[in-house]
C-alpha atoms as a PDB file:
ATOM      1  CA  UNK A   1     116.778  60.387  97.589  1.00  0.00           C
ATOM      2  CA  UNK A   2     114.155  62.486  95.312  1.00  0.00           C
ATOM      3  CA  UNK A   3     110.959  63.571  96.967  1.00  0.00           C
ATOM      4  CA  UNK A   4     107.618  64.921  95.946  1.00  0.00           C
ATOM      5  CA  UNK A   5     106.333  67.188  98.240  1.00  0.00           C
ATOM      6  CA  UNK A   6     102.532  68.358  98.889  1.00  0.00           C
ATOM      7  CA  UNK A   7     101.464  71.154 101.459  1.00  0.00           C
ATOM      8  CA  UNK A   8      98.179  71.946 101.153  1.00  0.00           C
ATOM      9  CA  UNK A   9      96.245  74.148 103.863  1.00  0.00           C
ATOM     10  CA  UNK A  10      92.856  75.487 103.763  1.00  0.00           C
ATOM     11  CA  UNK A  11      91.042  78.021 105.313  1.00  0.00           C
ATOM     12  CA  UNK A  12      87.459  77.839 106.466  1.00  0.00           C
ATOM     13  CA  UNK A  13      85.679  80.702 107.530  1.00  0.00           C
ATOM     14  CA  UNK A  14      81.972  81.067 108.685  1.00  0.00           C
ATOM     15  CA  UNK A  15      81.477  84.504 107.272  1.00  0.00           C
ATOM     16  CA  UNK A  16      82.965  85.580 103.624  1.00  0.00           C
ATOM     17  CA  UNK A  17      86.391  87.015 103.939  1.00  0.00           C
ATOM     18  CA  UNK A  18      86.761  90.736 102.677  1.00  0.00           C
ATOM     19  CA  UNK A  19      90.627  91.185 102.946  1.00  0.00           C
ATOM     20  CA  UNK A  20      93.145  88.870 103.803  1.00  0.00           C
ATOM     21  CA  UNK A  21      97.131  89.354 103.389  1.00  0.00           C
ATOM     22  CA  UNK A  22      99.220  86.321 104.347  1.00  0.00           C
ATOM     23  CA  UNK A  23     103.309  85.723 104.680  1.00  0.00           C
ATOM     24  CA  UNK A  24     104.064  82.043 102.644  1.00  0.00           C
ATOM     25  CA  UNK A  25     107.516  80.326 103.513  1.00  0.00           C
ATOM     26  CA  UNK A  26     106.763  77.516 101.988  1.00  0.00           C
ATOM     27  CA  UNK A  27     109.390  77.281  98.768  1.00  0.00           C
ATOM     28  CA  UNK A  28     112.204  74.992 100.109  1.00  0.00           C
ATOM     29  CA  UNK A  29     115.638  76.936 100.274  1.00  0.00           C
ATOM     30  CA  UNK A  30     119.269  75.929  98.790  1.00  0.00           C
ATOM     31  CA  UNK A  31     120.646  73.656 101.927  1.00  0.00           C
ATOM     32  CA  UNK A  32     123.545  71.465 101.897  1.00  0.00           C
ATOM     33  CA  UNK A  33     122.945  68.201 101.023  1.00  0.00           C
ATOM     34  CA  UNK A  34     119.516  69.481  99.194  1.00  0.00           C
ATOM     35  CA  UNK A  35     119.001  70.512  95.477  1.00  0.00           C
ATOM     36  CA  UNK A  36     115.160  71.779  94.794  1.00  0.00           C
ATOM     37  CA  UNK A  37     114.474  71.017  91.043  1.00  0.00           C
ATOM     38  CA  UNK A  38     110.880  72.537  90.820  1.00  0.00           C
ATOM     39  CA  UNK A  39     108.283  74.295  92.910  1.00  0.00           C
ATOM     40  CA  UNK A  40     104.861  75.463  92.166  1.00  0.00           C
ATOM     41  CA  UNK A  41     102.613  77.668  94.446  1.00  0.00           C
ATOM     42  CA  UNK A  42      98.957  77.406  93.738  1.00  0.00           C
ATOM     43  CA  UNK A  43      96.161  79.707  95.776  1.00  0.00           C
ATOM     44  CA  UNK A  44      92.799  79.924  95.295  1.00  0.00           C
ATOM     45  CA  UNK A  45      90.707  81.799  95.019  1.00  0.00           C
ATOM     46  CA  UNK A  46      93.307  83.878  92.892  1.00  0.00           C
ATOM     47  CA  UNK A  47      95.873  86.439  94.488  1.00  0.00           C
ATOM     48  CA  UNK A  48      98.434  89.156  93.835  1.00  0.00           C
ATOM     49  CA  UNK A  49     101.685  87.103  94.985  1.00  0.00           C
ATOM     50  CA  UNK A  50     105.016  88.654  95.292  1.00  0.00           C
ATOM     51  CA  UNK A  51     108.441  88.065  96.893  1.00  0.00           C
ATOM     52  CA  UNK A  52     108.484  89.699 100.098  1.00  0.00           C
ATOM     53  CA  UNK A  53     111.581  92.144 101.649  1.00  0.00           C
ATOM     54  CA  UNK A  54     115.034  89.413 102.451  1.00  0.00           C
ATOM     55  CA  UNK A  55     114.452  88.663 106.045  1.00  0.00           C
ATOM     56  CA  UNK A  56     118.006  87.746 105.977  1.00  0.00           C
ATOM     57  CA  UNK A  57     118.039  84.082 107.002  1.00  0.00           C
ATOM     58  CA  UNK A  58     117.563  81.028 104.899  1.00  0.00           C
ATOM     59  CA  UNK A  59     114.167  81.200 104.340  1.00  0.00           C
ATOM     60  CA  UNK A  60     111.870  82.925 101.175  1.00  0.00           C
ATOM     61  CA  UNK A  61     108.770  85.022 102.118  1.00  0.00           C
ATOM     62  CA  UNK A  62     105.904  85.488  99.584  1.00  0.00           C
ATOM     63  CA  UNK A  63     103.171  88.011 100.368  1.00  0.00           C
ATOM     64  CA  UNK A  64      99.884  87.133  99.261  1.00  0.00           C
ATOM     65  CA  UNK A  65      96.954  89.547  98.986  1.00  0.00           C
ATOM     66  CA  UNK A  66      93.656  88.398  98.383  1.00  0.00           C
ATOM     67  CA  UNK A  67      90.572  91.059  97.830  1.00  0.00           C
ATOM     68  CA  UNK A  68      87.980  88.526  96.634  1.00  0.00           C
ATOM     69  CA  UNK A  69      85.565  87.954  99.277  1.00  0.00           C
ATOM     70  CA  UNK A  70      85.785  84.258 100.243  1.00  0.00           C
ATOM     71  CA  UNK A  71      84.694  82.080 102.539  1.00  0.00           C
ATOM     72  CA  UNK A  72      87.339  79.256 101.535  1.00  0.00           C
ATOM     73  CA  UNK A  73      90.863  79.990 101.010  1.00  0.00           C
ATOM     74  CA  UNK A  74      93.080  77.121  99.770  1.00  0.00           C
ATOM     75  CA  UNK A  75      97.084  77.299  99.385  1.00  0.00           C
ATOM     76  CA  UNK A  76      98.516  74.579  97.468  1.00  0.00           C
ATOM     77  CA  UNK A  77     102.762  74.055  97.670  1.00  0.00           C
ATOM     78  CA  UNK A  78     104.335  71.477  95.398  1.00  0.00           C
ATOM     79  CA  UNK A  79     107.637  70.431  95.421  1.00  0.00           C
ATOM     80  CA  UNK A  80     110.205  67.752  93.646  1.00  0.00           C
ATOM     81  CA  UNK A  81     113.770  67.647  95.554  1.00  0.00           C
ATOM     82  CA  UNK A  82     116.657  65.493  95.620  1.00  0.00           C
ATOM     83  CA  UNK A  83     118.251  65.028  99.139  1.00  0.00           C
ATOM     84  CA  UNK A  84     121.839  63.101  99.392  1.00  0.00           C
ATOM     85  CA  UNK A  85     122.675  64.523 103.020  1.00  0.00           C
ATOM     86  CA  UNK A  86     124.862  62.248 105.189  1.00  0.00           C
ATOM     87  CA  UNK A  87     123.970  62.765 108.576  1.00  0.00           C
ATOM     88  CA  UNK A  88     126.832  63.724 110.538  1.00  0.00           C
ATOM     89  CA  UNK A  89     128.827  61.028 113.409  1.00  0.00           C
ATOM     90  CA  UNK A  90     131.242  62.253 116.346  1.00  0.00           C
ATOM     91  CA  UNK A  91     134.683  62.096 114.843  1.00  0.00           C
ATOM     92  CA  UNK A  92     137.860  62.061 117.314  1.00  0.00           C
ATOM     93  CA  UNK A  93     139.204  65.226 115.361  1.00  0.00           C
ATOM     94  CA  UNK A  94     136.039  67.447 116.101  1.00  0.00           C
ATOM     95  CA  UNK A  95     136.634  71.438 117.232  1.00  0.00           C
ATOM     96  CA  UNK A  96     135.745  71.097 120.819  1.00  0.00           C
ATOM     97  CA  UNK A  97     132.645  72.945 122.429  1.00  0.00           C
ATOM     98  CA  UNK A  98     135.265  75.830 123.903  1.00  0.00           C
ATOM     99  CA  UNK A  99     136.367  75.833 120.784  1.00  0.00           C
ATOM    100  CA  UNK A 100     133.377  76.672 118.335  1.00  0.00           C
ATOM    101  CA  UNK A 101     132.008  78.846 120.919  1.00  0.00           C
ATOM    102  CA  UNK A 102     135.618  80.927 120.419  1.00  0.00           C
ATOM    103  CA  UNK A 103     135.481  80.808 116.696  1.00  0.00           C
ATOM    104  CA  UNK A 104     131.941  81.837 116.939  1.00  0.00           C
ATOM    105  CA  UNK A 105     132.856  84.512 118.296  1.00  0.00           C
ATOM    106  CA  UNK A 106     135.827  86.092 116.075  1.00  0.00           C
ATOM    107  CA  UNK A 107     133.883  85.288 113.166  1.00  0.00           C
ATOM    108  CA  UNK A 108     133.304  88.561 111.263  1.00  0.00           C
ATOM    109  CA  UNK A 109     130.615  87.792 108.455  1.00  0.00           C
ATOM    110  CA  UNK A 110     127.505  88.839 108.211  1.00  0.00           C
ATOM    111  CA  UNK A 111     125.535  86.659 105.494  1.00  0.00           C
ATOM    112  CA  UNK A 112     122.614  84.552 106.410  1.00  0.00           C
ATOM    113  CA  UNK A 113     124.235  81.906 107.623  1.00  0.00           C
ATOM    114  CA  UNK A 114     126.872  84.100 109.729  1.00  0.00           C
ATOM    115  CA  UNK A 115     126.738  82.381 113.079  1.00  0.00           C
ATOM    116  CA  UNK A 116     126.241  85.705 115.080  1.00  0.00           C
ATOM    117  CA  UNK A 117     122.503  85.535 113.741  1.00  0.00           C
ATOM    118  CA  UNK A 118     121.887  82.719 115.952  1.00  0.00           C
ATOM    119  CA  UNK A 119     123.903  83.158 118.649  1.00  0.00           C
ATOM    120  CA  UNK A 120     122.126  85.421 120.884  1.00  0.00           C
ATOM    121  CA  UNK A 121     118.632  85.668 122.220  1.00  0.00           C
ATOM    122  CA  UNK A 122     115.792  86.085 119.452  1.00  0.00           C
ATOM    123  CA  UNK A 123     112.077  87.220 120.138  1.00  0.00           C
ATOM    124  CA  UNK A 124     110.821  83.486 120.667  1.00  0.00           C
ATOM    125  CA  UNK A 125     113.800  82.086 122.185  1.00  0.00           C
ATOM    126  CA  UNK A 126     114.847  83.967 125.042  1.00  0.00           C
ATOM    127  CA  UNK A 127     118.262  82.725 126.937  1.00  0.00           C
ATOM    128  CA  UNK A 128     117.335  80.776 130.374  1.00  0.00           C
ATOM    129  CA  UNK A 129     119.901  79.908 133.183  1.00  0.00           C
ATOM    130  CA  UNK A 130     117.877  76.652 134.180  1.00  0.00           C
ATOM    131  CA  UNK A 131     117.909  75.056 130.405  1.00  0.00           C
ATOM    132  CA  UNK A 132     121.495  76.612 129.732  1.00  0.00           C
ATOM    133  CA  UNK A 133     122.158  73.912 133.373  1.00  0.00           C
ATOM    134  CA  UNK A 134     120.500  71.827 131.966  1.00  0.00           C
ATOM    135  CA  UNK A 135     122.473  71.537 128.097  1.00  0.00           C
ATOM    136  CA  UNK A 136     126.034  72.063 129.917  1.00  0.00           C
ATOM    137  CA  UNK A 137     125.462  68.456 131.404  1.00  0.00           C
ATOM    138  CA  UNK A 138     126.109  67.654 128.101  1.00  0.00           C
ATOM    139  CA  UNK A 139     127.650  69.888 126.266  1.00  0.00           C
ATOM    140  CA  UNK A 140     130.794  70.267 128.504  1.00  0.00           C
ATOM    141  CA  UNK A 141     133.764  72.540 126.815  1.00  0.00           C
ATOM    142  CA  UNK A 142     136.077  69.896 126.376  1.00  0.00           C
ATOM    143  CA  UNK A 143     134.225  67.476 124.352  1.00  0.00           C
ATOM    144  CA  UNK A 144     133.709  67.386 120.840  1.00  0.00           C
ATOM    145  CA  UNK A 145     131.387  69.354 119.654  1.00  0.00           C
ATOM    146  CA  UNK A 146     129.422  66.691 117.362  1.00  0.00           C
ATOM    147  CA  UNK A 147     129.437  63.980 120.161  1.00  0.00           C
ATOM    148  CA  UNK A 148     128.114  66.734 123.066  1.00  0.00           C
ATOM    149  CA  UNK A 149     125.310  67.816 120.893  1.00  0.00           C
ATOM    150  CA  UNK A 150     124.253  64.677 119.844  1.00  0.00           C
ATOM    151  CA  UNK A 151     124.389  63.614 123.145  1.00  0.00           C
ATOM    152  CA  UNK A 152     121.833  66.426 124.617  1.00  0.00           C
ATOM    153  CA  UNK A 153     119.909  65.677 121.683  1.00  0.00           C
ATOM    154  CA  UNK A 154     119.476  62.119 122.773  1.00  0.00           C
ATOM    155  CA  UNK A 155     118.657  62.984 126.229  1.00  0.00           C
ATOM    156  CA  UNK A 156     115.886  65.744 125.644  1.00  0.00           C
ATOM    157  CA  UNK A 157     114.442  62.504 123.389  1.00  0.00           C
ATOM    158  CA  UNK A 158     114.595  60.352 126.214  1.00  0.00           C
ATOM    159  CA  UNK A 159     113.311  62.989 128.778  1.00  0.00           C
ATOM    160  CA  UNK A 160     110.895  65.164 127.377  1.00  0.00           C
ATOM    161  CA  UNK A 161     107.637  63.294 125.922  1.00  0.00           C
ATOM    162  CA  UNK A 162     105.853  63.921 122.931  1.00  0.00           C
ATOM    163  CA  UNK A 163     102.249  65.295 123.395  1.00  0.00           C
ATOM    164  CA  UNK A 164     100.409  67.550 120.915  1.00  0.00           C
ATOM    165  CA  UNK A 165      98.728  69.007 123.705  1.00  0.00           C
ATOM    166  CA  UNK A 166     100.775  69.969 126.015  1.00  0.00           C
ATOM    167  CA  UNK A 167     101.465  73.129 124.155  1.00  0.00           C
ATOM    168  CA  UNK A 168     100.853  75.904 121.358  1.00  0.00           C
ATOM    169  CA  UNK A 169     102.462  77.958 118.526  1.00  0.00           C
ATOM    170  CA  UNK A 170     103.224  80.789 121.383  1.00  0.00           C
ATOM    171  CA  UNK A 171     104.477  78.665 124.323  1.00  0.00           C
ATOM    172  CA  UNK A 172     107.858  79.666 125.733  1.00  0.00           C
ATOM    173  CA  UNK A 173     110.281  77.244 125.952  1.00  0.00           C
ATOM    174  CA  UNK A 174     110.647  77.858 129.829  1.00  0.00           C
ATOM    175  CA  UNK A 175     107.165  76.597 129.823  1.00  0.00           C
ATOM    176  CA  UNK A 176     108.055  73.390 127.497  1.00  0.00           C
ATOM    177  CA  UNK A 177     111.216  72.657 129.638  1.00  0.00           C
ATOM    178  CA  UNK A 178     109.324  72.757 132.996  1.00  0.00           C
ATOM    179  CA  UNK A 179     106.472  70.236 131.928  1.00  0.00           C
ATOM    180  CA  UNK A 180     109.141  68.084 129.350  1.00  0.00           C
ATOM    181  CA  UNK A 181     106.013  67.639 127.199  1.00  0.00           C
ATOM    182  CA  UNK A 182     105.508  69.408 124.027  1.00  0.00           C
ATOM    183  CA  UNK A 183     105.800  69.089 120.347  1.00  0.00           C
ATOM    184  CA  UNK A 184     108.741  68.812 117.615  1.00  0.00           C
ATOM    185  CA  UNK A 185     108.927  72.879 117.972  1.00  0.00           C
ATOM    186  CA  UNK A 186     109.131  72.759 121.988  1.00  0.00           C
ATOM    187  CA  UNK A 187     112.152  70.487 121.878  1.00  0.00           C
ATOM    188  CA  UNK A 188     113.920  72.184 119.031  1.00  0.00           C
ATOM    189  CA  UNK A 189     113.359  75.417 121.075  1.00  0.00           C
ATOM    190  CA  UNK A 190     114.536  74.541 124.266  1.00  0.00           C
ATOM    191  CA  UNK A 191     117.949  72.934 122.732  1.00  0.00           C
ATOM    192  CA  UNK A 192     118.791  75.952 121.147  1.00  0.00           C
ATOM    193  CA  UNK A 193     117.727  78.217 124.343  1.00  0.00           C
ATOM    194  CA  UNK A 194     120.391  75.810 126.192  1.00  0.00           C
ATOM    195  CA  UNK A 195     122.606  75.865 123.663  1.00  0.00           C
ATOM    196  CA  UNK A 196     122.691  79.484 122.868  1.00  0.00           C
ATOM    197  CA  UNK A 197     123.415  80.011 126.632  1.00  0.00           C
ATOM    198  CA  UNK A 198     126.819  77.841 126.246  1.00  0.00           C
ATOM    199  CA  UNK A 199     128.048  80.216 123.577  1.00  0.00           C
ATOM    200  CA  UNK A 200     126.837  77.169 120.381  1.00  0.00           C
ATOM    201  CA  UNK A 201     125.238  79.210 117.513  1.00  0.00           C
ATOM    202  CA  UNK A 202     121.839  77.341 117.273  1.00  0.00           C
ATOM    203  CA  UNK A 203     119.472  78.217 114.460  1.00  0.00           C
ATOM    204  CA  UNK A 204     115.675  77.056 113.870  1.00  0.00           C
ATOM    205  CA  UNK A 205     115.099  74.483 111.225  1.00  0.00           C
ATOM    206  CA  UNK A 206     111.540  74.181 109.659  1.00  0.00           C
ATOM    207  CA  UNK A 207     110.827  71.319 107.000  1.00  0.00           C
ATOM    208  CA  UNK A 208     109.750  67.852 106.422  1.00  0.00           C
ATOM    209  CA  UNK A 209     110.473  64.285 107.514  1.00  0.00           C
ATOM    210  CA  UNK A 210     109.985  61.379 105.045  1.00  0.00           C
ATOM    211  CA  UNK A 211     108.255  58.622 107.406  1.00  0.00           C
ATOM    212  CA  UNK A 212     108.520  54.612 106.606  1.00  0.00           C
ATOM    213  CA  UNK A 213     105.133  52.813 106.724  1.00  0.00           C
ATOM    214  CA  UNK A 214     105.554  49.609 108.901  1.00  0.00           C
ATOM    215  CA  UNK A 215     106.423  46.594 107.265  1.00  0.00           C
ATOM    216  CA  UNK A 216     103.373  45.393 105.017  1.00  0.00           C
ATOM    217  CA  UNK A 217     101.554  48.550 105.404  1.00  0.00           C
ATOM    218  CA  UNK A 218     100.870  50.665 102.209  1.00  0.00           C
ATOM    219  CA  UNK A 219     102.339  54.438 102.712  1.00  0.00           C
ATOM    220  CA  UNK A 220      99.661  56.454 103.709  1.00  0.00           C
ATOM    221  CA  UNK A 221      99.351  59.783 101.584  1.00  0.00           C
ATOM    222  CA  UNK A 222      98.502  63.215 102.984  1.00  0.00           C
ATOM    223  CA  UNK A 223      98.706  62.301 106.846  1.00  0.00           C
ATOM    224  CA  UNK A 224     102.545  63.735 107.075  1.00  0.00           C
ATOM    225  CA  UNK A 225     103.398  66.848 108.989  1.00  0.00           C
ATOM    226  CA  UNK A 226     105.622  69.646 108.744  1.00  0.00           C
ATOM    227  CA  UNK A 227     108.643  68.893 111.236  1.00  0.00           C
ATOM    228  CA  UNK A 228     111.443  71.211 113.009  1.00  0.00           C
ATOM    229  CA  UNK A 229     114.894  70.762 114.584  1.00  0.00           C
ATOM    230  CA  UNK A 230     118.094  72.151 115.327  1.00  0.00           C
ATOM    231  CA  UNK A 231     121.202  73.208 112.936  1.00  0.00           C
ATOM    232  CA  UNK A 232     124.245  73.735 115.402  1.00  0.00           C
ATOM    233  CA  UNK A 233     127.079  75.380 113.826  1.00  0.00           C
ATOM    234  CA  UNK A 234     129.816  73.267 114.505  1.00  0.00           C
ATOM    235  CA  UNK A 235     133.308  75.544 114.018  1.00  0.00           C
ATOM    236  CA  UNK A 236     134.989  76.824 110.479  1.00  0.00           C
ATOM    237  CA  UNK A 237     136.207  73.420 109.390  1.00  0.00           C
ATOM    238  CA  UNK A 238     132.724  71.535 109.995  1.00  0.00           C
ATOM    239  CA  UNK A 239     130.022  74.239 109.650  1.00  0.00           C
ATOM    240  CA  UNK A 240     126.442  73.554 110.257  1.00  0.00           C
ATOM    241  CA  UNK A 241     125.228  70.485 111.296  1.00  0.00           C
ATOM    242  CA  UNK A 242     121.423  68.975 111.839  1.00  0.00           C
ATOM    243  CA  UNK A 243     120.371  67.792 115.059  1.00  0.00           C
ATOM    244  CA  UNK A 244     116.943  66.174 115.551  1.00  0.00           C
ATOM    245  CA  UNK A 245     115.747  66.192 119.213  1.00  0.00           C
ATOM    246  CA  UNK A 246     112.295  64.916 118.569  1.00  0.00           C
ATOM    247  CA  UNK A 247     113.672  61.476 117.381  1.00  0.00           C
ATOM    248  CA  UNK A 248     117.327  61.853 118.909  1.00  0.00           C
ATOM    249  CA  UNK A 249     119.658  61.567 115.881  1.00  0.00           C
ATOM    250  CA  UNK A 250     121.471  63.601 113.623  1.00  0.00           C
ATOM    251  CA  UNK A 251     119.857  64.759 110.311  1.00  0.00           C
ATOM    252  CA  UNK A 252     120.592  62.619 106.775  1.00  0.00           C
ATOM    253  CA  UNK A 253     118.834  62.114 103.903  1.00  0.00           C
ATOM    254  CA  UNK A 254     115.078  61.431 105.444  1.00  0.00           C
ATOM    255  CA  UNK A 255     114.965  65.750 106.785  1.00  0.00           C
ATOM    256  CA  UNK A 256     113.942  67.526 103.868  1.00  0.00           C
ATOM    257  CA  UNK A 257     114.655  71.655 105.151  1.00  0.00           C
ATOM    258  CA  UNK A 258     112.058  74.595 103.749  1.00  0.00           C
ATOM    259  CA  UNK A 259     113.521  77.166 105.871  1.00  0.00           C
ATOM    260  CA  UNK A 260     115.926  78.567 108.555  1.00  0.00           C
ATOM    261  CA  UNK A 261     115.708  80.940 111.214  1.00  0.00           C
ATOM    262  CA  UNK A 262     116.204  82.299 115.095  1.00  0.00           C
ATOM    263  CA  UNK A 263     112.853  80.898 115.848  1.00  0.00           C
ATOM    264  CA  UNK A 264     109.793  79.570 114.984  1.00  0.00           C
ATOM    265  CA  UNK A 265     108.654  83.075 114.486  1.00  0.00           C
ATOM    266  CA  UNK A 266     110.819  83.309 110.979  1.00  0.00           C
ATOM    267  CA  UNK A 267     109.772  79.926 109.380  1.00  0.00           C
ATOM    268  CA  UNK A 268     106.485  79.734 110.124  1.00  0.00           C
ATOM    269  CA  UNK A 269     104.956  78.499 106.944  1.00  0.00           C
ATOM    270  CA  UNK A 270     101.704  80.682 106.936  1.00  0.00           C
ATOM    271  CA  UNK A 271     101.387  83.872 108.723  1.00  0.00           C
ATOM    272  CA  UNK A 272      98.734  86.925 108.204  1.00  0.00           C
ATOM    273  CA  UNK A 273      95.953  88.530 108.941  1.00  0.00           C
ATOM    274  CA  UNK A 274      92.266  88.390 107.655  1.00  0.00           C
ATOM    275  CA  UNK A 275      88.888  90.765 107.379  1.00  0.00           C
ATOM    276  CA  UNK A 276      85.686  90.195 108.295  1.00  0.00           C
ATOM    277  CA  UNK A 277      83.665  88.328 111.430  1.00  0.00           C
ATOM    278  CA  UNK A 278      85.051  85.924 113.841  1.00  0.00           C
ATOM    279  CA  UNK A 279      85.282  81.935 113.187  1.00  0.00           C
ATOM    280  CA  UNK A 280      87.500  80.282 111.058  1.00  0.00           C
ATOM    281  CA  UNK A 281      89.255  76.140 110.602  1.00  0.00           C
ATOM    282  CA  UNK A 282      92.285  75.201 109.327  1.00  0.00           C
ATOM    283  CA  UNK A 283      92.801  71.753 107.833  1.00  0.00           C
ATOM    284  CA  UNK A 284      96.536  70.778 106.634  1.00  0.00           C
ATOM    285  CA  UNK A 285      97.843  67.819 104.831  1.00  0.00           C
ATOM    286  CA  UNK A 286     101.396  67.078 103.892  1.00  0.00           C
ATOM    287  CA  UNK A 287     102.353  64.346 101.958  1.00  0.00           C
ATOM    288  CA  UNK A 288     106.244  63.668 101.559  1.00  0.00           C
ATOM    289  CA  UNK A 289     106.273  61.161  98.121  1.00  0.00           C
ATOM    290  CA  UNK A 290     110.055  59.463  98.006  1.00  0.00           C
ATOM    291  CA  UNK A 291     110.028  59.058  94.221  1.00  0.00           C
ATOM    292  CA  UNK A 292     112.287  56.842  92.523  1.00  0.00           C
END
């Protein structure tokens, strides 16, 4: 499947903007399955852009300086993609959970996608003995890997409910698990707390989902959102597989990945900081285009 992606988020203020300096991950990165054939950044009013330092994870910074004063800032990301991802199915010949969580372990590199970079606690994503319970209901040490993580991913879809307000950017995931409300981020945050506790390397995936209009119903453009999930490294012969807690199923051909991290802290498309008086709105709009 080919896509044409749109993120575009602007930046009200009430009071022109001196200064403002701002971290971008918006470029999609290389991912299996995934082959981005053309991206094009577009801010205005204009700014000095410029790859930032290699965070070391799957995921490309720009940081953008702007020293116009402004009152509107708009950032403009435009993508074309082709995605042939099968999403992955419990086979009988899967590593088990004891398993992966051994050859986690011994594994010696170091790259960004070494599984020791997601396997222990990272600033957002703190390990908790009540959600690590919770996972190992699942996730027990004999079964196959594939089949116990799609099976906690099913249940925290069943059990947890979706509510946009339940929660912000900063809540823990403690916080998430104890209410079961949240958003996309919640869920993918408490399944790698609980899986990082059972010794699964769990890593923060931040992207887009391509969503089907119902039948008879034109495809509405601009009213998509960015999306996150889970990739679980799943032992040396299988490697790293999506898992999709908000919608309980393993990720294919519809999850279109921008970046990869320990949290939501190291995709988070726009970061920064800004000059000048209080009072400021965001507006976003994301339109995911399957092209033909």
């Amino acid at each position: 499947m080919r896509y044409a992606v749109t993120h575009r988020t602007r930046f009200r203020y009430e009071h022109p903007v001196r200064f403002a300096r701002c971290n971008l991950r918006l470029k999609p990165v290389a991912a299996a399955g995934q082959t981005l054939e053309s991206h094009a950044l577009t801010i205005t009013p204009a700014a000095d852009s410029r790859p930032a330092i290699d965070p070391g994870y799957p995921v490309e910074v720009r940081r953008v300086v702007i020293d116009t004063p402004a009152r509107d800032l708009v950032i403009e990301s435009r993508a074309t993609l082709s995605v042939g991802r099968v999403a992955p199915a419990p086979a009988e010949d899967d590593a088990s959970v004891a398993t992966v969580a051994a050859e986690a372990l011994a594994c010696r590199t170091l790259d960004a996608h070494a599984p020791a970079n997601y396997l222990y606690p990272s600033p957002l994503i703190p390990l908790d003995p009540a959600i690590a319970a919770y996972a190992a209901q699942d996730v027990g040490e004999a079964r196959g890997v594939v089949d116990a993580v799609l099976a906690l991913t099913r249940r925290i879809r069943t059990e947890f409910r979706y509510d946009g307000n339940a929660t912000a950017f900063d809540t823990p995931p403690a916080d998430a698990f104890a209410k079961r409300h949240g958003v996309c981020q919640d869920f993918a945050q408490v399944m790698i707390s609980g899986l990082r506790g059972l010794g699964l390397p769990a890593a923060y995936v931040s992207g887009y989902l391509r969503t089907i209009p119902p039948p008879g119903k034109p495809r509405l453009v601009g009213v998509d959102a960015t999306h996150a999930w889970v990739d679980v490294w799943c032992g040396n012969r299988l490697g790293w597989l999506g898992f999709d807690p908000t919608n309980g199923c393993t990720v294919g051909a519809d999850h279109i990945v921008t970046a990869i991290g320990r949290d939501y802290g190291d995709v988070a498309p726009i970061d920064g900081i800004f000059m000048g008086q209080d009072g400021q709105r965001i507006e976003v709009s994301v339109d995911v285009e399957p092209l033909a």
